[in-house]
Protein backbone atom coordinates (compact mmCIF):
# COMPACT_ATOMS: atom_id res chain seq x y z
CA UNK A 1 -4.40 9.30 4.29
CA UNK A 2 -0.98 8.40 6.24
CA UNK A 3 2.19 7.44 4.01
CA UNK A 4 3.44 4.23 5.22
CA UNK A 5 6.34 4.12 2.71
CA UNK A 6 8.15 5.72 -0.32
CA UNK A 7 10.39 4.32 -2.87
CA UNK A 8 11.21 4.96 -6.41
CA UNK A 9 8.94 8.02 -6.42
CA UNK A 10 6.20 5.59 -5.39
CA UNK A 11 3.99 6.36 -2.40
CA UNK A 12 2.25 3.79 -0.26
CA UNK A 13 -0.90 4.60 1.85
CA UNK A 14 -3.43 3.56 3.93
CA UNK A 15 -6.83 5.02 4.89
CA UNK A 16 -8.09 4.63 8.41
CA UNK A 17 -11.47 4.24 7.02
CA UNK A 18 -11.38 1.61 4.27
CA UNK A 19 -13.58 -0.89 3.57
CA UNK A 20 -12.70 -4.55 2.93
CA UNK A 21 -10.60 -6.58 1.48
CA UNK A 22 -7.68 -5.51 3.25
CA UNK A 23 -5.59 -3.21 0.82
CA UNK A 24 -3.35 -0.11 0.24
CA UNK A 25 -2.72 2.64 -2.18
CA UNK A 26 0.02 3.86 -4.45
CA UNK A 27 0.67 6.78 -6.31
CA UNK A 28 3.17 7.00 -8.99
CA UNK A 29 3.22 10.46 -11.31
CA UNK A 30 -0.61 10.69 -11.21
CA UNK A 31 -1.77 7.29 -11.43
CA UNK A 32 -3.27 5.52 -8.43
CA UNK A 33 -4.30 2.32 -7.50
CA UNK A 34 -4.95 -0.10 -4.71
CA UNK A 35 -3.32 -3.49 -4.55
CA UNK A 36 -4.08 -6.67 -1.89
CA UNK A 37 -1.45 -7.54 0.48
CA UNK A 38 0.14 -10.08 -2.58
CA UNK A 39 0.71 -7.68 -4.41
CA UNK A 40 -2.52 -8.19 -6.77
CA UNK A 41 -3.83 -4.74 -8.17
CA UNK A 42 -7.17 -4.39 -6.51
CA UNK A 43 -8.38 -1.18 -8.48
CA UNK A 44 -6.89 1.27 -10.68
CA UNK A 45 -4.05 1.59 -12.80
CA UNK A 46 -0.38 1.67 -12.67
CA UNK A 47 2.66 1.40 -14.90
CA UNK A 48 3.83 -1.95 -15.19
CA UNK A 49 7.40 -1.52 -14.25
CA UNK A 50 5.93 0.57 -10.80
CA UNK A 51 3.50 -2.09 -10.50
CA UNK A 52 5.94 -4.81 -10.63
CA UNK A 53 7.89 -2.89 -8.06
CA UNK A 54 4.71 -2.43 -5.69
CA UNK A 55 3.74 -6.39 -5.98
CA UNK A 56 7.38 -7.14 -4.66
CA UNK A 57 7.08 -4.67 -1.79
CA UNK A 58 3.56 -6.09 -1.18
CA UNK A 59 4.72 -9.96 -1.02
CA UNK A 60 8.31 -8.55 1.07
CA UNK A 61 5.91 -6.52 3.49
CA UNK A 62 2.68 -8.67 4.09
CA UNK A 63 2.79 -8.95 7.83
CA UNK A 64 3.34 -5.40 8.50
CA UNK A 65 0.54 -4.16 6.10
CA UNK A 66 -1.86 -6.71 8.09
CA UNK A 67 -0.63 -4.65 11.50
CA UNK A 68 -1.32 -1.13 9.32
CA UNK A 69 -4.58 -1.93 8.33
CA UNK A 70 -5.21 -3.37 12.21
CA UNK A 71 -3.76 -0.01 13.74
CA UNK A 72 -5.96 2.14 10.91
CA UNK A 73 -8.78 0.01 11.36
CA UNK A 74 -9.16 0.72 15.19
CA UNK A 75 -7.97 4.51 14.11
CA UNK A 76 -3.99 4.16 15.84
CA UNK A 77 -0.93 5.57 14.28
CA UNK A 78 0.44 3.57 11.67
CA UNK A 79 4.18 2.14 11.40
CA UNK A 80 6.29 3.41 8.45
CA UNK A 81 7.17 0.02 6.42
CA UNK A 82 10.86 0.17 5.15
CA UNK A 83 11.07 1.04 1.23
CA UNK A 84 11.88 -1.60 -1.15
């Protein structure tokens, strides 16, 4: 699963085969989760102030996670998104 971006010890990701709704991961100290492009948490759990920090990221970085999940979804590099 490609890392698109890292911040705060936070890791964002993106699977090239994922199924719908559009989404990506984060990792923070052994918790995971997926969250929707607003920055809702999808699945999982995360620590509130990380989660916080991966809704703003989410809402700051919308239209490039809609081009990741276009490039993954026809199996193309992905873009690094710059870290909160």
């Amino acid at each position: 699963m490609p890392t698109i971006s890292l911040f705060y010890g936070i890791t964002i990701m993106m699977y090239y085969r994922d199924h719908t709704p559009p989404h990506f991961h984060a990792r923070y100290q052994g918790e995971e989760a997926s969250f929707t492009f607003d920055g809702e948490l999808h699945e999982g759990s995360f620590p509130p102030k990380q989660r916080k920090l991966v809704a703003a990221w989410a809402v700051l970085n919308a239209e490039s996670l809609a081009v990741d999940w276009e490039l993954a979804r026809e199996k193309k590099d992905l873009v690094a998104i710059k870290p909160l």
